[in-house]
Structures are given as structure tokens and as C-alpha cells.
Protein backbone atom coordinates (compact mmCIF):
# COMPACT_ATOMS: atom_id res chain seq x y z
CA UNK A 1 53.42 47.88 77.52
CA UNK A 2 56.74 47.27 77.80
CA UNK A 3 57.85 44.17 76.36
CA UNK A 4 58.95 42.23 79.62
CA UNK A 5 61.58 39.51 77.87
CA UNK A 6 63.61 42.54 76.60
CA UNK A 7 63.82 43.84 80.44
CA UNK A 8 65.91 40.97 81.39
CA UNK A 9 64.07 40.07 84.65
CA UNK A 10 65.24 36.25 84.24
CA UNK A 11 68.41 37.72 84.27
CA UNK A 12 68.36 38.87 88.21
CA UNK A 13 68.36 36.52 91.40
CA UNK A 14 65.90 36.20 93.35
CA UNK A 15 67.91 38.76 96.16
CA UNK A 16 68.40 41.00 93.70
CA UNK A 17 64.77 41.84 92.69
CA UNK A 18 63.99 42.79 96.48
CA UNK A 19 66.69 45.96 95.49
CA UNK A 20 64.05 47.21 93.64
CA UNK A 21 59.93 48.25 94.73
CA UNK A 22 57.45 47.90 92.10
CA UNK A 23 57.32 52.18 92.07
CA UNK A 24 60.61 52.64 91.42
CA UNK A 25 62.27 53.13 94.33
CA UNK A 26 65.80 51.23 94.88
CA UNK A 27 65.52 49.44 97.72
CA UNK A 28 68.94 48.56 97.61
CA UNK A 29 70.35 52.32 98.43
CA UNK A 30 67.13 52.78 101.41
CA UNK A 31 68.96 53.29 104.69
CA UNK A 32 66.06 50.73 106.74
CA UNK A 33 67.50 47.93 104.39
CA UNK A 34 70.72 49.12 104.62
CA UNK A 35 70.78 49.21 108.00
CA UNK A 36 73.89 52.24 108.39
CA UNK A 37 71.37 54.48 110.47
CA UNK A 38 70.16 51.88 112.93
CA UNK A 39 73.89 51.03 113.18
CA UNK A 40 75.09 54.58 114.07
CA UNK A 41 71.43 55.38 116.42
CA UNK A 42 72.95 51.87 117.95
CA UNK A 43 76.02 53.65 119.11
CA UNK A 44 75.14 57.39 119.90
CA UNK A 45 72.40 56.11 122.44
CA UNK A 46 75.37 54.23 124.24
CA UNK A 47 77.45 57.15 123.66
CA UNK A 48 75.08 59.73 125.12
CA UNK A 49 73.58 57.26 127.30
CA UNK A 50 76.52 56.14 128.92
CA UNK A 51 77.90 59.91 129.51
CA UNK A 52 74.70 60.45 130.99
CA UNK A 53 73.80 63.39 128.69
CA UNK A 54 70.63 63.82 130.59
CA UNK A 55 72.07 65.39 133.81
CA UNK A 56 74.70 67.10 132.38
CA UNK A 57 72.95 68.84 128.77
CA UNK A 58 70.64 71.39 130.04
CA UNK A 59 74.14 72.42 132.05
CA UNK A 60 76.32 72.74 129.27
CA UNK A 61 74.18 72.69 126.15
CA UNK A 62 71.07 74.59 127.46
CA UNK A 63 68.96 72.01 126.22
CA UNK A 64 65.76 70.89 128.40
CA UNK A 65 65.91 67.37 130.39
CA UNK A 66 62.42 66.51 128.63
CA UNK A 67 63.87 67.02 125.28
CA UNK A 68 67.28 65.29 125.76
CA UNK A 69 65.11 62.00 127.26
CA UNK A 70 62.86 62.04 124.19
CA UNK A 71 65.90 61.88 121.85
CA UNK A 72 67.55 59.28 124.07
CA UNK A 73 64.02 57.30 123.49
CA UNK A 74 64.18 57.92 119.94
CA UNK A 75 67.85 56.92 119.54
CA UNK A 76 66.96 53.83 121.48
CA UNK A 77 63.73 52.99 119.31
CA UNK A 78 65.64 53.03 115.94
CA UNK A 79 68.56 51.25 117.15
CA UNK A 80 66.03 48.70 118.04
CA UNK A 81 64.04 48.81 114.09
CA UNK A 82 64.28 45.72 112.06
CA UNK A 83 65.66 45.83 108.82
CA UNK A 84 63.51 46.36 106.00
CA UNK A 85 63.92 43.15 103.41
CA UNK A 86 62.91 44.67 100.53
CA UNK A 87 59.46 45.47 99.18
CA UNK A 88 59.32 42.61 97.15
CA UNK A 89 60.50 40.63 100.04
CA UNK A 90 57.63 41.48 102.17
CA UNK A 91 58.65 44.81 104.08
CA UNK A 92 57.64 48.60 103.01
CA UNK A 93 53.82 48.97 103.63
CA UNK A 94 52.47 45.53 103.32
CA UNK A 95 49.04 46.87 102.17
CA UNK A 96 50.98 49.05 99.24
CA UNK A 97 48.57 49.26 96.64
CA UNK A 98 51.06 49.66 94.11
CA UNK A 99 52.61 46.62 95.38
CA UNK A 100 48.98 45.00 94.93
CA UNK A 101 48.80 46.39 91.58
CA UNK A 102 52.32 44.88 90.02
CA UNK A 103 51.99 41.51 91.59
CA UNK A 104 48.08 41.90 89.66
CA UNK A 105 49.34 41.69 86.66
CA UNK A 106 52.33 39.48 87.32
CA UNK A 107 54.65 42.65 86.81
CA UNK A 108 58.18 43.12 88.89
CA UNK A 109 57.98 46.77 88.59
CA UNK A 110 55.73 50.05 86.98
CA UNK A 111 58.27 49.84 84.23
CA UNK A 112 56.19 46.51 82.64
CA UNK A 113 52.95 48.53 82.60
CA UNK A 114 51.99 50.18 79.51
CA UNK A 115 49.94 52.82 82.13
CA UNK A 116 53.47 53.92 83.81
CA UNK A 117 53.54 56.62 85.52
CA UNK A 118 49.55 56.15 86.34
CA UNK A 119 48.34 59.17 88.51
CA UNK A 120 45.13 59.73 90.13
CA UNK A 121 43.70 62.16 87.35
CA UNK A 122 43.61 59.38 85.29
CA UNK A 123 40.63 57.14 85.71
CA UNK A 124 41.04 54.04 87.41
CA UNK A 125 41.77 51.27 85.25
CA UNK A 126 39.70 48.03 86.01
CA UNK A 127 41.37 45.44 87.98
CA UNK A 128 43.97 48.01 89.27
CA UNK A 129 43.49 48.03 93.44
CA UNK A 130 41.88 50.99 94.57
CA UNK A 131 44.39 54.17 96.01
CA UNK A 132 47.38 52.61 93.36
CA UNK A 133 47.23 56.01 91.36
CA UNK A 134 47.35 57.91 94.29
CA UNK A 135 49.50 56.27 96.57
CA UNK A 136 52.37 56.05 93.36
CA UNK A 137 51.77 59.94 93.72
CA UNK A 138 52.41 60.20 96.92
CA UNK A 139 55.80 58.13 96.32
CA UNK A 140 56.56 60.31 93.76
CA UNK A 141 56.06 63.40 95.38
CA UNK A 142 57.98 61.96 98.37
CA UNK A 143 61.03 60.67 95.94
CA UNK A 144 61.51 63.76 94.06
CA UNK A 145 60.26 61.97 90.67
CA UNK A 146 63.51 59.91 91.50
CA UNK A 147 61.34 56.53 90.98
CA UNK A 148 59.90 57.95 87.91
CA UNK A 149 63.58 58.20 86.55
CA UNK A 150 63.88 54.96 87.78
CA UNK A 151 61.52 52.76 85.83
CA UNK A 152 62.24 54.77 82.55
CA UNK A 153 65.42 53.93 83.36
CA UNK A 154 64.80 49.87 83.09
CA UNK A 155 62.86 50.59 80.29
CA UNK A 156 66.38 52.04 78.58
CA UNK A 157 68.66 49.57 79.95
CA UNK A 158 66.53 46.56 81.52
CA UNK A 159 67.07 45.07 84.64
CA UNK A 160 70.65 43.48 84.84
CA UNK A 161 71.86 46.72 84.16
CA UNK A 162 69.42 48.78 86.29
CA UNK A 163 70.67 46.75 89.32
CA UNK A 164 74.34 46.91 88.78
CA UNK A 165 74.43 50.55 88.00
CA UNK A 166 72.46 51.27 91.51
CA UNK A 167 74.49 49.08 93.02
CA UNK A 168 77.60 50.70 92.24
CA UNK A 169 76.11 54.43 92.74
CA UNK A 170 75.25 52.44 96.46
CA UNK A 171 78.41 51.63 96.68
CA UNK A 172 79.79 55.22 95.93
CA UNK A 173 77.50 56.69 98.86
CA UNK A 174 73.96 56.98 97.26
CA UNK A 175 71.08 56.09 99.91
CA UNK A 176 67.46 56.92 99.15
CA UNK A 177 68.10 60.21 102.00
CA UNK A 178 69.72 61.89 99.00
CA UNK A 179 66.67 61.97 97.02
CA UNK A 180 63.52 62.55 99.37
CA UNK A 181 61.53 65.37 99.19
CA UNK A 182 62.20 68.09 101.87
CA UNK A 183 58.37 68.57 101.74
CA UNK A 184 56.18 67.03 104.71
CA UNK A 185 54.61 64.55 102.00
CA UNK A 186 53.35 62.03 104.34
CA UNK A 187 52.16 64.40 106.88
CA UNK A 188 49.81 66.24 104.68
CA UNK A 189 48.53 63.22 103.19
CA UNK A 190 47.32 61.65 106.53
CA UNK A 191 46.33 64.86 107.70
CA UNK A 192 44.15 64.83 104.29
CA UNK A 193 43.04 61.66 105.45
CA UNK A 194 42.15 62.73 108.56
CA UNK A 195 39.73 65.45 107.22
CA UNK A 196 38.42 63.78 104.35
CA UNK A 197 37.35 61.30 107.54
């Protein structure tokens, strides 16, 4: 296991370990806690609303009525989203198993667990909450092996450093969008789900 005093943890506020999920994954550069695409959904819906797109697209743009309503609706329903805290602040899944798993063993992150990267191959280890192994699978699958890189990462550089580096890469542009998966991850899970029954 990694020893936790040399990560630094003490060293971050309290804000700044909800930048980070217990998988990996920087919360801090994730759009839903960022808040740029609610923002922007925000404004097109009163753009497009307001020009009244509907009567006027299948005109001009050849696109159905139907289809042009549904995207209205959709604009409208993630202008509308919350913004996501932070895992470690209570948002993402709240019945994460990994999430389960960390706070377990009174770890911030994966990186503090001498079983990092654990994967469903492996057998479970006792106490660990049932689906952790394959649910961090799924997030790595989904991430692009992006939250793998991040938790080796903290294990070169610890925390303090972890944080301020994605920080700055957020600051140059880098959301979590520039990292996930262009494969349907989540939909051929639940659809697994689904037949597995």
C-alpha cells in the first residue's frame, strides 16, 4: 500500500479533495461540476426558443418538428441540472461502490490501496463492497485509463501537487469531455444488466 503520510492528503482543504473521486477521475475538470455546459444549454434554449426554431426549422433546415421539440426539451432539462459537488462531496452515483470501498478503508482515493487498479478478474477481496472491481472497470473503460494515470500519478507526486497540476491543465481548457471513451460504455453495461436479469 501506498504509504498515505507521503501523499500529502493533510496538505489539501477540505474543497479541494471533492476535485478528486476515489477512481481517479478529476472532478475538478468534469463539466456537471463545472457547470460551462449547463451554462451554454441555459442560453441556446432561449436562443432557439425565443426565435421559435420549431416553426421555422423543418422550413429552412429540413429538420422534423418532433425532433427540433425533443432537443428544445433536452436543452431545457440540462439547463435545469444541478451541479455536481464532487464525489467526495456527495454527488456522482451515491451508491458508487468504489466510493463505498475507499471510505472502507478510510482511503481518499485508489491511489492508498495496495490492490490499485483492482479489476473484476481478480477475486474479491474481503471487506471490499460487492461490484467495486467491476464498476472501477467500467470507469476505466469509460475514462480511457485516464483515472488509472491519475492515481499513479499521486502516487509520483502526492496530492498537493496532483491538485495544482489539474487545476492548472483546468484552467488551460481540460474538462473530463476530452478524455471519455467514444465507446457506448454505459449502454452496454446496463444492457448487460438487463440480460443477465
Amino acid at each position: 500500500m501506498a504509504n498515505v503520510d507521503d501523499l500529502g492528503r493533510e496538505k489539501l482543504s477540505q474543497e479541494e479533495t471533492y476535485l478528486i473521486a476515489p477512481c481517479g477521475i478529476c472532478c475538478g475538470a468534469c463539466d456537471i461540476l463545472l457547470g460551462k455546459s449547463k451554462n451554454l444549454a441555459t442560453e441556446m434554449h432561449r436562443i432557439l426558443n425565443g426565435f421559435n426554431i420549431a416553426d421555422v426549422g423543418p422550413f429552412f433546415m429540413g429538420i422534423e418538428q418532433e425532433r427540433i421539440v425533443n432537443f428544445l426539451n433536452m436543452l431545457k432539462t440540462w439547463s435545469q441540472r444541478r451541479k455536481c459537488p464532487g464525489c467526495l462531496a456527495g454527488g456522482g452515483n451515491p451508491a458508487c461502490p468504489i466510493r463505498a470501498c475507499s471510505q472502507q478503508q478510510g482511503f481518499l482515493t485508489c491511489t492508498e490501496c495496495d490492490k490499485m487498479p483492482c479489476y473484476r478478474s481478480e477475486q474479491q477481496s474481503e471487506g471490499q463492497p460487492e461490484g467495486a472491481a467491476v464498476f472501477f472497470e467500467l470507469v476505466t473503460r469509460r475514462y480511457a485509463n485516464w483515472n488509472i494515470g491519475n492515481l499513479e500519478r499521486i502516487r509520483e507526486v502526492g496530492y498537493r501537487q496532483f491538485v495544482d497540476e489539474m487545476q492548472d491543465k483546468v484552467k488551460g481548457g481540460l474538462m473530463t469531455s476530452d478524455v471519455i471513451s467514444n465507446e457506448m460504455v454505459v449502454t452496454e453495461a446496463m444492457k448487460k444488466m438487463r440480460s443477465d436479469g
